[in-house]
PDB file of N, CA and C in Angstrom:
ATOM      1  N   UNK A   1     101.496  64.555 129.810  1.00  0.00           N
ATOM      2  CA  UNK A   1     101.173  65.929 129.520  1.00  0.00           C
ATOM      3  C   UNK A   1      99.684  66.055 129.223  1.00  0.00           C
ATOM      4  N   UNK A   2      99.522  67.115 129.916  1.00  0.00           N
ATOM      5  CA  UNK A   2      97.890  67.092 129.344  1.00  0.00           C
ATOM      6  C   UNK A   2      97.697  68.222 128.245  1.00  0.00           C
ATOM      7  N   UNK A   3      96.599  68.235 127.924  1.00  0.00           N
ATOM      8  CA  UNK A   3      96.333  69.394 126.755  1.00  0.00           C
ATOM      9  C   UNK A   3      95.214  70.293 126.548  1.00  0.00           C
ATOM     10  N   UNK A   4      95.699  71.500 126.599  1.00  0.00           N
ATOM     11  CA  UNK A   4      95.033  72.364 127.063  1.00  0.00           C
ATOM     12  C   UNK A   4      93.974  72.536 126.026  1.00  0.00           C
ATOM     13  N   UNK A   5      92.805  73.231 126.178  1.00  0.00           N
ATOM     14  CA  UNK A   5      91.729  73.779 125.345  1.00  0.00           C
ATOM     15  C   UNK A   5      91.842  74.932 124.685  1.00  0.00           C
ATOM     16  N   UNK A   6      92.053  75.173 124.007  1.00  0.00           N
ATOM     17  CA  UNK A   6      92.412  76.738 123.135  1.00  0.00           C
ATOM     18  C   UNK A   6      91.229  77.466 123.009  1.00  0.00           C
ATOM     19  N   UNK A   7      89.674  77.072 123.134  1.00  0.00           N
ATOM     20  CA  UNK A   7      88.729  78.065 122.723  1.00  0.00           C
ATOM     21  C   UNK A   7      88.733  79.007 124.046  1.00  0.00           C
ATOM     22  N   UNK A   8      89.059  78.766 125.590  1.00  0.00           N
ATOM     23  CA  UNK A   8      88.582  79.996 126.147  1.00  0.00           C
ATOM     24  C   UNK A   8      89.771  81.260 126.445  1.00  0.00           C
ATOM     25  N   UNK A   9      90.670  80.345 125.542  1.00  0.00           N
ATOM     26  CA  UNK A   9      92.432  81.351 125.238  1.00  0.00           C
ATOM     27  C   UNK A   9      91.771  82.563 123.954  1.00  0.00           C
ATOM     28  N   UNK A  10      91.397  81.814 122.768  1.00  0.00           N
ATOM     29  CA  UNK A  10      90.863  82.844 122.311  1.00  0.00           C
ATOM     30  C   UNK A  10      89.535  83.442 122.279  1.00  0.00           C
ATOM     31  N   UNK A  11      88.591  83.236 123.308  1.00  0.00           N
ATOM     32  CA  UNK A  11      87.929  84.505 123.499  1.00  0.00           C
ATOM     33  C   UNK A  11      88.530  85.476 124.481  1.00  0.00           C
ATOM     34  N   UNK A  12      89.277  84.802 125.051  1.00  0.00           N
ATOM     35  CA  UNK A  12      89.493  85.888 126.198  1.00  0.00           C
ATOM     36  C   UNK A  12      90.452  86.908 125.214  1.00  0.00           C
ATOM     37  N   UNK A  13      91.469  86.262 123.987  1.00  0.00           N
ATOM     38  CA  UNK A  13      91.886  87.650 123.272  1.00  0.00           C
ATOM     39  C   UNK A  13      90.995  88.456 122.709  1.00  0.00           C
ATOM     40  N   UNK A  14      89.929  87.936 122.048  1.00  0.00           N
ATOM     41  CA  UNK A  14      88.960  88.759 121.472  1.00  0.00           C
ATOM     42  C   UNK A  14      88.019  89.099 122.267  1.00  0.00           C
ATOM     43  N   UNK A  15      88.118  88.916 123.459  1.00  0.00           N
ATOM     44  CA  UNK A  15      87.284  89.992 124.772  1.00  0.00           C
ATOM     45  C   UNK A  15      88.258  91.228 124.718  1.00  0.00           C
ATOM     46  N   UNK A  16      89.455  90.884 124.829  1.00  0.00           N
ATOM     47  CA  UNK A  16      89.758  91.475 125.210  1.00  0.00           C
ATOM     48  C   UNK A  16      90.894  92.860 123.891  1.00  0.00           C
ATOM     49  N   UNK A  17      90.637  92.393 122.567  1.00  0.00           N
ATOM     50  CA  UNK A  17      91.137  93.315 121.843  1.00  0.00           C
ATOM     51  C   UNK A  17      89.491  94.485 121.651  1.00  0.00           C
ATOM     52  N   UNK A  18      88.418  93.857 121.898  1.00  0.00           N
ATOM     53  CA  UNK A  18      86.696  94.466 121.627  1.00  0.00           C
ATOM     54  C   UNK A  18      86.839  95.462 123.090  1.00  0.00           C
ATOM     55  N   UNK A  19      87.013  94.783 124.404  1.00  0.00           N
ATOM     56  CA  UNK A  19      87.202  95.731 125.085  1.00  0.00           C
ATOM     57  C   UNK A  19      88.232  96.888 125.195  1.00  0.00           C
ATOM     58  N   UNK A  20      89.793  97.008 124.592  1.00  0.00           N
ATOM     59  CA  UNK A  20      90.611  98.051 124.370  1.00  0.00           C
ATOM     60  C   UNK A  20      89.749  98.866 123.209  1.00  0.00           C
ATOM     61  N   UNK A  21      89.224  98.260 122.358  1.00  0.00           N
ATOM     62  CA  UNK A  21      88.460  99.570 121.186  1.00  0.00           C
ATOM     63  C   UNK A  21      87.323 100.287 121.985  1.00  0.00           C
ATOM     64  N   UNK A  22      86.521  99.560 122.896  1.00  0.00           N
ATOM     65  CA  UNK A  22      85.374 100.302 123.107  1.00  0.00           C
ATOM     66  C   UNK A  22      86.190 101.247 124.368  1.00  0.00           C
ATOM     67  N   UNK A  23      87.126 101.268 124.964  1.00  0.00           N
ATOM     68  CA  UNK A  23      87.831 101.930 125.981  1.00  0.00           C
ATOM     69  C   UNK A  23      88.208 103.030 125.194  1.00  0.00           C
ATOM     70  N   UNK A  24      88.655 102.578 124.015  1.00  0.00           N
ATOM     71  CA  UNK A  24      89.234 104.190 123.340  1.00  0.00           C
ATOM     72  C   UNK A  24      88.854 104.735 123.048  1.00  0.00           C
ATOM     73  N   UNK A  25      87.471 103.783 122.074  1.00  0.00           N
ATOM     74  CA  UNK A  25      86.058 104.458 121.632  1.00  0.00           C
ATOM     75  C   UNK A  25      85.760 105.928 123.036  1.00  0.00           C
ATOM     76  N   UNK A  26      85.065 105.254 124.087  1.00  0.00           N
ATOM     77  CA  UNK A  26      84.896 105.479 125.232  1.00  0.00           C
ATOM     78  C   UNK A  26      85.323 107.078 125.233  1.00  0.00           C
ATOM     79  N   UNK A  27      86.905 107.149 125.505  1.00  0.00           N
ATOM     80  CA  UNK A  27      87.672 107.768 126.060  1.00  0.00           C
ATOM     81  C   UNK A  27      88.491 109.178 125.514  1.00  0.00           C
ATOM     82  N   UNK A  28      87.541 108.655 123.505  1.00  0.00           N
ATOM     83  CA  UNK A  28      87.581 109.834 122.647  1.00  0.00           C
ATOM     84  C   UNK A  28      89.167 109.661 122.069  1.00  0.00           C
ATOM     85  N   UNK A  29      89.699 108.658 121.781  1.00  0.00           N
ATOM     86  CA  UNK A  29      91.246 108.465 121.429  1.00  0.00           C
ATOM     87  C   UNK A  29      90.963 107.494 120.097  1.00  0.00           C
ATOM     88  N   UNK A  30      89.319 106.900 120.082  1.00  0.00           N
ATOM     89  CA  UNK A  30      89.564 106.405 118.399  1.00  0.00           C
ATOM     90  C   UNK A  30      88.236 107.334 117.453  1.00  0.00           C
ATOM     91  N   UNK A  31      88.431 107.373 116.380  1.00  0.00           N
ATOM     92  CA  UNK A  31      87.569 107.808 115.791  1.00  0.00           C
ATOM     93  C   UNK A  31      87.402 107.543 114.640  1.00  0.00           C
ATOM     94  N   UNK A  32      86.270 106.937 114.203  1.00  0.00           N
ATOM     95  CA  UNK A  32      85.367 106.224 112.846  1.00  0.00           C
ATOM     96  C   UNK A  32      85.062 107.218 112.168  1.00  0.00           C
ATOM     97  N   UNK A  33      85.411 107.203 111.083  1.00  0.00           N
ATOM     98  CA  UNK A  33      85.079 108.561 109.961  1.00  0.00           C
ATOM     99  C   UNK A  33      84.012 107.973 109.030  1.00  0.00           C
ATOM    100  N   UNK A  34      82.794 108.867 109.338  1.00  0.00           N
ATOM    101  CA  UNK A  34      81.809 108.514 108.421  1.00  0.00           C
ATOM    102  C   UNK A  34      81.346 109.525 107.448  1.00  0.00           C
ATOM    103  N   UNK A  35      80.691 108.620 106.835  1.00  0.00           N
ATOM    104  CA  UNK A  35      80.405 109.459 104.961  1.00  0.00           C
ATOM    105  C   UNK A  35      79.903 111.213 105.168  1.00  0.00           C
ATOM    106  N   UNK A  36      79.648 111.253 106.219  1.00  0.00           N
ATOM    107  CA  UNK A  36      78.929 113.034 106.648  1.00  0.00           C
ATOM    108  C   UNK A  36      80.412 113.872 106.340  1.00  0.00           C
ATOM    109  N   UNK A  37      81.554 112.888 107.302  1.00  0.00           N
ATOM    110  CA  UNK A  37      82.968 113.777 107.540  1.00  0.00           C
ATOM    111  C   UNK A  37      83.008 114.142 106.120  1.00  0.00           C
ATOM    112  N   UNK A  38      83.303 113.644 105.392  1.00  0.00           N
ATOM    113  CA  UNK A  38      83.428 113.954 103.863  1.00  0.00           C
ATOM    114  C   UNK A  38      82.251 114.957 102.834  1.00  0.00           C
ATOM    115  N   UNK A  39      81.685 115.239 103.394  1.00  0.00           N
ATOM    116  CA  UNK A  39      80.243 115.940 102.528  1.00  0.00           C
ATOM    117  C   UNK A  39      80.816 117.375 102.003  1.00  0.00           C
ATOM    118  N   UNK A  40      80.267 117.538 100.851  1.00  0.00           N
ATOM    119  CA  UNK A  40      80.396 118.569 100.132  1.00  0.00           C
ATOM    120  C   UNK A  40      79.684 120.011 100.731  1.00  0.00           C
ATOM    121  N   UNK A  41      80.559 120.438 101.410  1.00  0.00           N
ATOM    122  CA  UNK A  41      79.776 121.783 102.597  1.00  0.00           C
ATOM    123  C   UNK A  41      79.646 122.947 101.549  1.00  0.00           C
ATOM    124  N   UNK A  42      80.203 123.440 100.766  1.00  0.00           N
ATOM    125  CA  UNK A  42      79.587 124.400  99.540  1.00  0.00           C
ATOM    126  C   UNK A  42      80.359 123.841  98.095  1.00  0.00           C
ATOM    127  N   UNK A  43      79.573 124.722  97.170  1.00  0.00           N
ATOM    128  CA  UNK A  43      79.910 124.875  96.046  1.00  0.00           C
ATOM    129  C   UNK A  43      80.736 125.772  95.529  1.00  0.00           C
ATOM    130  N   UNK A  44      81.943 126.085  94.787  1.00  0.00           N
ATOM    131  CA  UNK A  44      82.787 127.028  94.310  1.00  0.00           C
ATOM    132  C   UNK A  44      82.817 126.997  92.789  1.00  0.00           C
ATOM    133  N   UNK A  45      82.379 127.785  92.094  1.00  0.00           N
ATOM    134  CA  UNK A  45      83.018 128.094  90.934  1.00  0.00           C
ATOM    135  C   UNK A  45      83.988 129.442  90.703  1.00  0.00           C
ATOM    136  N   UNK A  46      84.557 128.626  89.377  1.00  0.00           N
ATOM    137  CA  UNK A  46      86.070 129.782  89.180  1.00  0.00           C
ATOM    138  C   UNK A  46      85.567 130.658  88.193  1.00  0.00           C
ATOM    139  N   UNK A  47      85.520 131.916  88.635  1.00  0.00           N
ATOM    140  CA  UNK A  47      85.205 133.146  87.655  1.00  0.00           C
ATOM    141  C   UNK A  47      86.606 133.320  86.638  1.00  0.00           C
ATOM    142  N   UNK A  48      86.085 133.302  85.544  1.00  0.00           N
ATOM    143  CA  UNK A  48      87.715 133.257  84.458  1.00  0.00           C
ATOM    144  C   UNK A  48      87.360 134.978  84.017  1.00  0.00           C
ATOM    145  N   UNK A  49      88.681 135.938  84.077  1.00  0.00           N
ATOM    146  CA  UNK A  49      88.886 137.161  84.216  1.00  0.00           C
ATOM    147  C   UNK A  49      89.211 137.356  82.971  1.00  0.00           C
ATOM    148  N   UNK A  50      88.643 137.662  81.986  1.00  0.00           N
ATOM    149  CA  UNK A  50      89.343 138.352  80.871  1.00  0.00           C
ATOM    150  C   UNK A  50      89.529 139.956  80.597  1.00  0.00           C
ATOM    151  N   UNK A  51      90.565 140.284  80.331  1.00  0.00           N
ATOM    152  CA  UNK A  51      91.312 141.551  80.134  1.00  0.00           C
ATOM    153  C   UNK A  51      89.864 142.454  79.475  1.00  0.00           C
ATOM    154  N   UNK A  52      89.285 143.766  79.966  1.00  0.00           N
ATOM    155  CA  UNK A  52      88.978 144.392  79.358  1.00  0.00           C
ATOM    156  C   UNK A  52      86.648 144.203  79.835  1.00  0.00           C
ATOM    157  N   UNK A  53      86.929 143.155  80.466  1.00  0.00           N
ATOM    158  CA  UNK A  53      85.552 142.700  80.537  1.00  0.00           C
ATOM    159  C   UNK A  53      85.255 142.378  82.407  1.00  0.00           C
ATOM    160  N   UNK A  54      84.226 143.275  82.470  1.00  0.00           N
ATOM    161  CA  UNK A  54      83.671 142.936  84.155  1.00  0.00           C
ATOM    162  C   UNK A  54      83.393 142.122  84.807  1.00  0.00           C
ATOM    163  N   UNK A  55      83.160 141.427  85.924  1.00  0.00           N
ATOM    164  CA  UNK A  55      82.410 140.703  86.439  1.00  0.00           C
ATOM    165  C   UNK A  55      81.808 140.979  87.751  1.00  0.00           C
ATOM    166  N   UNK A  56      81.057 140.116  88.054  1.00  0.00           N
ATOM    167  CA  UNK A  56      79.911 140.785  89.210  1.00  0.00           C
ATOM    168  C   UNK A  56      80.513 139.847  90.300  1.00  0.00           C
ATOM    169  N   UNK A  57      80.415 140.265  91.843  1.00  0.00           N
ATOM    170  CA  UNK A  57      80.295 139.379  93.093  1.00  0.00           C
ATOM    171  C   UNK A  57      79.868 139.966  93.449  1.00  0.00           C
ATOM    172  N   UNK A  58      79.234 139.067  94.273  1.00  0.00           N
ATOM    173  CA  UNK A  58      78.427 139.428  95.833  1.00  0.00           C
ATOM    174  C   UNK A  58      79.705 140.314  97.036  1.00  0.00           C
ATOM    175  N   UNK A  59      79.174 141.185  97.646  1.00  0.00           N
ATOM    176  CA  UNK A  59      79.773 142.251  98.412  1.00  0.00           C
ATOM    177  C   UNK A  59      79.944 141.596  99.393  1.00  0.00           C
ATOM    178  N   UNK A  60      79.522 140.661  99.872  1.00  0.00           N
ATOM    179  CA  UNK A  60      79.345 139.854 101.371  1.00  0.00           C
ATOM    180  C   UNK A  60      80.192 138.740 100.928  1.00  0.00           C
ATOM    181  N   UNK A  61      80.984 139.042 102.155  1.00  0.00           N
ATOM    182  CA  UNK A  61      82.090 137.813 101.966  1.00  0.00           C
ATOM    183  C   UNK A  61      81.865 136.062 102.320  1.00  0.00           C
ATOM    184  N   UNK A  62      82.329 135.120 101.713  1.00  0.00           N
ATOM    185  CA  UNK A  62      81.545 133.825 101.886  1.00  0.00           C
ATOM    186  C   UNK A  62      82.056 133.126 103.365  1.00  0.00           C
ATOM    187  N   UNK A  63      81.825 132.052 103.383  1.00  0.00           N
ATOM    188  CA  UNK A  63      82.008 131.747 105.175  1.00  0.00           C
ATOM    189  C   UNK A  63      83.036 131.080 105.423  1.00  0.00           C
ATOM    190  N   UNK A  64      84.235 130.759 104.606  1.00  0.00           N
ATOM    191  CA  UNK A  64      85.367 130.466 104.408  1.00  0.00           C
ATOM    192  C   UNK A  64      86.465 131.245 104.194  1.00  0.00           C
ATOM    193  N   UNK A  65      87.770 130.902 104.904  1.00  0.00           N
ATOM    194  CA  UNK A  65      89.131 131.497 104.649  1.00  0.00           C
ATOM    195  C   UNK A  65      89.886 131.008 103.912  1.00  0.00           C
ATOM    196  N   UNK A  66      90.683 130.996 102.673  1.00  0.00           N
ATOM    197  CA  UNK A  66      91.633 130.361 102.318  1.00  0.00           C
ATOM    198  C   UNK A  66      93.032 130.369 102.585  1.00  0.00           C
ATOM    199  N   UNK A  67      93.976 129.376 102.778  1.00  0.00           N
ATOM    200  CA  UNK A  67      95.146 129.790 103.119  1.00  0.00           C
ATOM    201  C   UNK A  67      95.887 128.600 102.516  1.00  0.00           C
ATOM    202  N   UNK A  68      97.201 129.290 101.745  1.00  0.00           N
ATOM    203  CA  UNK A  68      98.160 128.488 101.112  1.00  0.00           C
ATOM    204  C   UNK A  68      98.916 127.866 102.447  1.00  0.00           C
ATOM    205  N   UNK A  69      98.942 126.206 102.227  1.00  0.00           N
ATOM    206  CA  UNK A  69      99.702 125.481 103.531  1.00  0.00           C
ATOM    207  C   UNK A  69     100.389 124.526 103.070  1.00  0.00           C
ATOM    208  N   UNK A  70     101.678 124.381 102.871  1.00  0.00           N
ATOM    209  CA  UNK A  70     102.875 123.359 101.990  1.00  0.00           C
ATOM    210  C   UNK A  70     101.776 123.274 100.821  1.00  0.00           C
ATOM    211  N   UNK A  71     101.789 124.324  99.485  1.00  0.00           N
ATOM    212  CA  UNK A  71     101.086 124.147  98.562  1.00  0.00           C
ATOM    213  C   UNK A  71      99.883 123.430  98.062  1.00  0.00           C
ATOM    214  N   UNK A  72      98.575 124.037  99.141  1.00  0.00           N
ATOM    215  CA  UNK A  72      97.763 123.285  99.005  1.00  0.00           C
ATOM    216  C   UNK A  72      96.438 124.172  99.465  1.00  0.00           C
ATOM    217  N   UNK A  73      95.776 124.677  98.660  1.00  0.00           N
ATOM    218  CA  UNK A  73      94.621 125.526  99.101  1.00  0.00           C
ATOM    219  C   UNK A  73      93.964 124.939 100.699  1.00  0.00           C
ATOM    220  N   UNK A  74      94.146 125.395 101.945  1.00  0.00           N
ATOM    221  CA  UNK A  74      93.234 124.886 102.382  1.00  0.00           C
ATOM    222  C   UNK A  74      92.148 125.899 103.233  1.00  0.00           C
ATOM    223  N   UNK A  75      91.028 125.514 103.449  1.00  0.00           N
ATOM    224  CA  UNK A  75      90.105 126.232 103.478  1.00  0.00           C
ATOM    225  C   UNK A  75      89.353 126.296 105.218  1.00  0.00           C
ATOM    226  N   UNK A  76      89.087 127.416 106.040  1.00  0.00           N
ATOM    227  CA  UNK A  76      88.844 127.604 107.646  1.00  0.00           C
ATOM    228  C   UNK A  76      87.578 128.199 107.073  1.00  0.00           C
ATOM    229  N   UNK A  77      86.678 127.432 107.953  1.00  0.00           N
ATOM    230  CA  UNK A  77      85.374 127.895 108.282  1.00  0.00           C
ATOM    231  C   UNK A  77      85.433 128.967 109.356  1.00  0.00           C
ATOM    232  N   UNK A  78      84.624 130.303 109.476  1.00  0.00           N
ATOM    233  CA  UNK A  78      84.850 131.396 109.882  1.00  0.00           C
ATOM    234  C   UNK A  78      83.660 130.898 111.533  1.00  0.00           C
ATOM    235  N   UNK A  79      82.432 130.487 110.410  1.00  0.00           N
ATOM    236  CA  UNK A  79      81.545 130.375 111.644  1.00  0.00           C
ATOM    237  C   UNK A  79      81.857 129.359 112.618  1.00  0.00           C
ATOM    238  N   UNK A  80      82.205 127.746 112.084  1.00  0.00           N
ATOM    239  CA  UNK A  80      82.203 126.927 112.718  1.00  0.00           C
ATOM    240  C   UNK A  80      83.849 127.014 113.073  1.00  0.00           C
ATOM    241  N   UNK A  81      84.262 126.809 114.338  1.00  0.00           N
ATOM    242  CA  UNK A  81      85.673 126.663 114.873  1.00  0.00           C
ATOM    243  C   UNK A  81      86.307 125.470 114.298  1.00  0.00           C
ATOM    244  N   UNK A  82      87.136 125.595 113.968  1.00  0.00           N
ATOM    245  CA  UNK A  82      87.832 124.166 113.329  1.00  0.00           C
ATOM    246  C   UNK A  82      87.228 123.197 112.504  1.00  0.00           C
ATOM    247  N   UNK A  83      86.585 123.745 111.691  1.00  0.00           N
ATOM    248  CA  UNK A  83      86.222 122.915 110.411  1.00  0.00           C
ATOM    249  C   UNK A  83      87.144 123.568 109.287  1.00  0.00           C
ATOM    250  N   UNK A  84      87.977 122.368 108.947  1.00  0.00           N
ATOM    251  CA  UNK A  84      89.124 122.527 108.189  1.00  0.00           C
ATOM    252  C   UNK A  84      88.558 121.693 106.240  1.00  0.00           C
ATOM    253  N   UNK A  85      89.369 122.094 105.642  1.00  0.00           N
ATOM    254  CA  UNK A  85      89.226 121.310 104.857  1.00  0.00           C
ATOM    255  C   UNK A  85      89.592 122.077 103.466  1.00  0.00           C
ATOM    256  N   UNK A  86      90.675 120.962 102.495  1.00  0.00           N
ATOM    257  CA  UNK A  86      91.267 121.193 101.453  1.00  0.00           C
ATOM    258  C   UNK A  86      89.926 121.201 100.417  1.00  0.00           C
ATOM    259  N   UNK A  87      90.497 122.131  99.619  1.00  0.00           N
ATOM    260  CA  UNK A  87      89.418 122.710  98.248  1.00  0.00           C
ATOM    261  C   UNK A  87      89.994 121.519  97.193  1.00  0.00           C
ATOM    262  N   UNK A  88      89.585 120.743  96.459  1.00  0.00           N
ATOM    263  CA  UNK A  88      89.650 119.899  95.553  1.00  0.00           C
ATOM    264  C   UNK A  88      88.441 120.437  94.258  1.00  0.00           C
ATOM    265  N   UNK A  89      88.868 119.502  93.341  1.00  0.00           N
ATOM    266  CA  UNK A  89      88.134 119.604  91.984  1.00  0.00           C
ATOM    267  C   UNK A  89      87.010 118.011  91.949  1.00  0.00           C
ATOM    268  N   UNK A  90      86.014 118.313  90.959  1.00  0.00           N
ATOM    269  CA  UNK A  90      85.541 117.641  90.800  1.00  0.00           C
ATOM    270  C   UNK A  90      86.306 115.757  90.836  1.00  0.00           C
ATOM    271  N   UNK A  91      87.353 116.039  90.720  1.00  0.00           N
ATOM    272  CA  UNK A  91      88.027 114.453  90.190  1.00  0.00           C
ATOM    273  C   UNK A  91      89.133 113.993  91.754  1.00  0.00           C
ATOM    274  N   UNK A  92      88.666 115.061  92.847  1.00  0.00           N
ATOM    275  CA  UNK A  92      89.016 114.861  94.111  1.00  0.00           C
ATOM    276  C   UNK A  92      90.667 115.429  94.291  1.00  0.00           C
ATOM    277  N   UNK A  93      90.820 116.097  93.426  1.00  0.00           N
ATOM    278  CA  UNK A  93      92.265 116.517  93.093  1.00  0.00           C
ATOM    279  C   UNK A  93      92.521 117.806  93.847  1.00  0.00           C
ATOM    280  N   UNK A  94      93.130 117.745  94.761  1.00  0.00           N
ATOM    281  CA  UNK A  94      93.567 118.857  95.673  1.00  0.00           C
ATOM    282  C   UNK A  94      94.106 120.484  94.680  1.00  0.00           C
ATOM    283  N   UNK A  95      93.365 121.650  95.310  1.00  0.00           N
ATOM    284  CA  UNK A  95      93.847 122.355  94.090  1.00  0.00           C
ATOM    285  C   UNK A  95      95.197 123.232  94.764  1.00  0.00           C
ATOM    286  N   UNK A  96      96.343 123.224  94.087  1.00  0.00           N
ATOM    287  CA  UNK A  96      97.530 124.020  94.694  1.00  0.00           C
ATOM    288  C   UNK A  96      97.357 125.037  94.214  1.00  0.00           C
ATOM    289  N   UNK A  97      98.519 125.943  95.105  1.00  0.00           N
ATOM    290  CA  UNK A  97      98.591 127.116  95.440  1.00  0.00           C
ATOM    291  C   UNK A  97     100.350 127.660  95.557  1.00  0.00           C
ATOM    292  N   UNK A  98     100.598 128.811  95.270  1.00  0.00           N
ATOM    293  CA  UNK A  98     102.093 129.532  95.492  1.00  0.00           C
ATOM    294  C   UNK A  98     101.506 130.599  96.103  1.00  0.00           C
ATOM    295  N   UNK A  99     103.075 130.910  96.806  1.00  0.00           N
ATOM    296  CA  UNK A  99     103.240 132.255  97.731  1.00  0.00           C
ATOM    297  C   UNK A  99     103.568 133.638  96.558  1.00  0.00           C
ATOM    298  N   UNK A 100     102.815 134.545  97.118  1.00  0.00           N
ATOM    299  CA  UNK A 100     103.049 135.613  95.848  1.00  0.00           C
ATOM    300  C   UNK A 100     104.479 136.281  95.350  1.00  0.00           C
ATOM    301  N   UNK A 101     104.930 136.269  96.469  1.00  0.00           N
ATOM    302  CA  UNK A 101     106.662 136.444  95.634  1.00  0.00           C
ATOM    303  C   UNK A 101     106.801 135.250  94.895  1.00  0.00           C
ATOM    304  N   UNK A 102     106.241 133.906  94.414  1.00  0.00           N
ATOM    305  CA  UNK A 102     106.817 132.782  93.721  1.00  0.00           C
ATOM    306  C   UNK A 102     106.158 132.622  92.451  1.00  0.00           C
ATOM    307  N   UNK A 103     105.028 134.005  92.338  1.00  0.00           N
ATOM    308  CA  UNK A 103     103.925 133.777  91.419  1.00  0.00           C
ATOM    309  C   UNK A 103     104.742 134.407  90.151  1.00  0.00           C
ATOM    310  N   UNK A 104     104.597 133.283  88.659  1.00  0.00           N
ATOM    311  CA  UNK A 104     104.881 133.598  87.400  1.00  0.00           C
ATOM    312  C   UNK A 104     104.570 134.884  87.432  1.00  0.00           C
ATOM    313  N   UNK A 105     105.229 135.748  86.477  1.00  0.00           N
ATOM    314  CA  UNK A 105     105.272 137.200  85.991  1.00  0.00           C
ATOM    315  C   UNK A 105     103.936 136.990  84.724  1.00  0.00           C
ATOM    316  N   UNK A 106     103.151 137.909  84.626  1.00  0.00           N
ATOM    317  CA  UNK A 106     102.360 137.618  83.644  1.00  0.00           C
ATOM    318  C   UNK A 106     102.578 138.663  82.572  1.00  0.00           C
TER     319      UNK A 106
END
């Protein structure tokens, strides 16, 4: 029996698992999420409403939609087409949401 050489068995797998990524790469079927995907696109603070006392906004509406989706604020960019993205708190904590027939009686 003779015996075979194993190093050009495994490059040819690792030719060939480097060439299926750069094919998908390629072909728009993989995608690397980098630190930009994640960036903080605005700032929100929560105006707290107390009974009896005013508050001011701006008349011009901001560049986001919100919409309750399986209890979960999430937020449509108006200008840009499909820039999606859940509203969280400082501590990365997704902020929920109810449908108004489900909203406590105050």
């Amino acid at each position: 029996m003779s015996e075979r050489n194993p190093i050009p068995l495994i490059l040819t797998g690792i030719g060939s698992v480097a060439a299926t990524v750069a094919l998908l790469g390629y072909y728009g079927y993989l995608h690397i999420a980098k630190p930009e995907d994640a960036l903080l696109l605005a700032d929100y603070t929560m105006l707290k409403t107390i009974p009896g006392e005013d508050y001011k906004v701006s008349l011009k509406p901001a560049d986001q939609v919100a919409h309750c989706i399986d209890g979960v604020l999430v937020l449509f960019d108006v200008n840009q087409k499909g820039l999606t993205g859940v509203l969280v708190d400082n501590k990365k904590r997704a902020v929920r949401c109810i449908l108004p027939e489900a909203a406590p009686a105050e």
